[in-house]
N, C-alpha and C. Protein backbone atom coordinates (compact mmCIF):
# COMPACT_ATOMS: atom_id res chain seq x y z
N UNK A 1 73.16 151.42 101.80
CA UNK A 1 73.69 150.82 100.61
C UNK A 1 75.22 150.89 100.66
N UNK A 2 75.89 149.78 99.86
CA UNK A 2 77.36 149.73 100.17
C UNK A 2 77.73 151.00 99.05
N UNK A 3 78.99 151.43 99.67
CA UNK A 3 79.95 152.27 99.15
C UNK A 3 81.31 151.47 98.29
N UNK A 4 81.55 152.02 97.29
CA UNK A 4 82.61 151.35 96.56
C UNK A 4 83.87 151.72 97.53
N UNK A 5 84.13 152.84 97.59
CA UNK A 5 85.28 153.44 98.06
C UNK A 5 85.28 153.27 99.50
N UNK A 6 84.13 152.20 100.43
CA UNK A 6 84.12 152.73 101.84
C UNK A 6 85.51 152.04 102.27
N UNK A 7 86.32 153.33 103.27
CA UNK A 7 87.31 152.66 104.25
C UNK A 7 87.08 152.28 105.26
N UNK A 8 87.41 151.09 105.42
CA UNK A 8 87.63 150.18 106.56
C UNK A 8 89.29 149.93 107.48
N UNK A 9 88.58 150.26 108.84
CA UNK A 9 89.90 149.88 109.81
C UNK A 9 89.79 149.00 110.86
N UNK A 10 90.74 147.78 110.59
CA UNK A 10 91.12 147.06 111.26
C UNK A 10 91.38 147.77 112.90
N UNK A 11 90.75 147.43 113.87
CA UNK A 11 91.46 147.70 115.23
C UNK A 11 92.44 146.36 115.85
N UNK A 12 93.74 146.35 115.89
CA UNK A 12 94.19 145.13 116.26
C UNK A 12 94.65 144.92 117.57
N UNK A 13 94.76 146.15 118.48
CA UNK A 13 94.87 146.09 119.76
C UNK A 13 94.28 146.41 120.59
N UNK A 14 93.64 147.05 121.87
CA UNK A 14 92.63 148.12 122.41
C UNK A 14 92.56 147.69 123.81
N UNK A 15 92.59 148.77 124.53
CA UNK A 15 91.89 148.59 125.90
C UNK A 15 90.59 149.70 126.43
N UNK A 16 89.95 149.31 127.72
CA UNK A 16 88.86 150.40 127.81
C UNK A 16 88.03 150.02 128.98
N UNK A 17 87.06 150.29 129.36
CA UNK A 17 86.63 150.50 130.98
C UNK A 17 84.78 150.02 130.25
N UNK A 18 84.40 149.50 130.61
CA UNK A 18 82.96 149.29 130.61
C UNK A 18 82.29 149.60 131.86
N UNK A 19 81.36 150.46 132.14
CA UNK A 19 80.61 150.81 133.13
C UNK A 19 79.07 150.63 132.65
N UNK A 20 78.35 149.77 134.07
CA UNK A 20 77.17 149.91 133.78
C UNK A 20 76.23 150.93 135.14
N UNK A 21 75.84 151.76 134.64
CA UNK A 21 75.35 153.10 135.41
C UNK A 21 73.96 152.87 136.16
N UNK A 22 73.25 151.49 135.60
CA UNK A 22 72.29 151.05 135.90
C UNK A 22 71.80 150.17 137.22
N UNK A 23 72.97 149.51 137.82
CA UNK A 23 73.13 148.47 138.66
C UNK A 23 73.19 149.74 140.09
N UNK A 24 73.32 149.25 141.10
CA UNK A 24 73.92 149.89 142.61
C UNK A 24 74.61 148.44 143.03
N UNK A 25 75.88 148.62 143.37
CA UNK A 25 76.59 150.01 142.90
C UNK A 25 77.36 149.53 141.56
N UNK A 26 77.44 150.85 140.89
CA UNK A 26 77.82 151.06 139.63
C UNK A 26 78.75 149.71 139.56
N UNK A 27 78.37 149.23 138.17
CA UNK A 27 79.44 147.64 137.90
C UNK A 27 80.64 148.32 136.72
N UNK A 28 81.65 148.40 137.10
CA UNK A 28 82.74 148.14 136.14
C UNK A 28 83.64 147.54 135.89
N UNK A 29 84.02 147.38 134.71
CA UNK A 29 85.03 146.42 134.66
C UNK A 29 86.16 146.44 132.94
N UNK A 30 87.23 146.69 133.61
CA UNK A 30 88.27 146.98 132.88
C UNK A 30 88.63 145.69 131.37
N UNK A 31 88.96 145.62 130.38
CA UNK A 31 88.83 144.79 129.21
C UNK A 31 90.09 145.44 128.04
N UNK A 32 90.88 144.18 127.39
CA UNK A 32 91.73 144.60 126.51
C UNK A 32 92.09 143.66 125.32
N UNK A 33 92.38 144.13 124.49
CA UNK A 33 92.06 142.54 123.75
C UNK A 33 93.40 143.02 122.52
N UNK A 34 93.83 141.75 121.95
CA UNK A 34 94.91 141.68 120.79
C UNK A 34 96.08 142.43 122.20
N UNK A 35 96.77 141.35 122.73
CA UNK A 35 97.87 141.64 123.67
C UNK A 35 97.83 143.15 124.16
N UNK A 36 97.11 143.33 124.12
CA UNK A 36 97.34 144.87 125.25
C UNK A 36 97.05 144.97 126.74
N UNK A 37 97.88 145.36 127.39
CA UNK A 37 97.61 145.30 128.46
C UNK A 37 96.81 146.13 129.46
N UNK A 38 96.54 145.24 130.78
CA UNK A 38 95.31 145.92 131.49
C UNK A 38 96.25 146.83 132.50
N UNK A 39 96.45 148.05 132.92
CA UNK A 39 96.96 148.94 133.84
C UNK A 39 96.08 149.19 134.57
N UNK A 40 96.07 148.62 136.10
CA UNK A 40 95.60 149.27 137.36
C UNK A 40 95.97 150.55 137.45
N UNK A 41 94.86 151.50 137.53
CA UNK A 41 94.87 152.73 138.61
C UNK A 41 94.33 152.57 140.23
N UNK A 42 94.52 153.56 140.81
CA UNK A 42 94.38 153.97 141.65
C UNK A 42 95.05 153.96 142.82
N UNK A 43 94.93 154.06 144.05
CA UNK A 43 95.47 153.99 145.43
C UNK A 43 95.15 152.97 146.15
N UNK A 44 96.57 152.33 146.95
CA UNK A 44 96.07 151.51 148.05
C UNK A 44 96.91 151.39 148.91
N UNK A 45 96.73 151.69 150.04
CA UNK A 45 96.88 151.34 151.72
C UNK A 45 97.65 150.06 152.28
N UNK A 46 98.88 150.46 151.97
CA UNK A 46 99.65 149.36 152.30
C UNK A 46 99.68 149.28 154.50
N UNK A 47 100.49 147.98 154.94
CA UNK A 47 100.68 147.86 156.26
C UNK A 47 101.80 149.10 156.20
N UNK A 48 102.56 149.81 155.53
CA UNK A 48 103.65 150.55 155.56
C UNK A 48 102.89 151.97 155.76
N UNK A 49 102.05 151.97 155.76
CA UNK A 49 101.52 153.46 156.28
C UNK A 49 101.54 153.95 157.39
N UNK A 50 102.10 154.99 157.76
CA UNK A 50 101.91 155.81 159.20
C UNK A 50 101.24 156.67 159.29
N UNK A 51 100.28 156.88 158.17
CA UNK A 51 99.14 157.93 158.83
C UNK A 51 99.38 159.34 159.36
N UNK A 52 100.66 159.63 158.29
CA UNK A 52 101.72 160.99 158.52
C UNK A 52 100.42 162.22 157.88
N UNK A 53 99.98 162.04 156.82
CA UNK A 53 99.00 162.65 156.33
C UNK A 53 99.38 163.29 154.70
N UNK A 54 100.78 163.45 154.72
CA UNK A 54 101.46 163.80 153.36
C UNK A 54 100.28 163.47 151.96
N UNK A 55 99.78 161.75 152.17
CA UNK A 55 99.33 161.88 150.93
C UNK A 55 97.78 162.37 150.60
N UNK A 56 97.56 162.74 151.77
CA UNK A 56 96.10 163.06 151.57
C UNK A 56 95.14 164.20 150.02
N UNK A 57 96.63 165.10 150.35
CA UNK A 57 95.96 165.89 149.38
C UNK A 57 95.76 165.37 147.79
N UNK A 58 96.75 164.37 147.73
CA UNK A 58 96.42 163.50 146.36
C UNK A 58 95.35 162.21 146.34
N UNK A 59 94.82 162.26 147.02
CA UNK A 59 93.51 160.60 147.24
C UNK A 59 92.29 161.46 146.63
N UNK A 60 91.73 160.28 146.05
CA UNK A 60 90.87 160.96 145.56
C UNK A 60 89.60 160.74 146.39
């Protein structure tokens, strides 16, 4: 039943990760909506690599 006093909030910006746990292999996919933007994570392997080993301990 409705509430007289219920508060309501507008969300006007948002971003967030949808994963479906069900598929192989796992499907995700990144989503943002009201101008917010999408930020890539992670690591990648440019031709500029020498395979020194420095970054290893940070890869996930």
């Amino acid at each position: 039943m409705g509430r007289k006093n219920e508060l309501r909030k507008i969300i006007y910006k948002g971003k967030g990760e949808f994963f479906d746990l069900s598929s192989y292999p796992v499907y995700r996919e990144k989503f943002s909506f009201g101008n917010s933007s999408i930020v890539e994570s992670g690591f990648y392997i440019t031709s500029d690599c020498i395979k020194c080993g420095i970054c290893f301990s940070y890869c996930p």
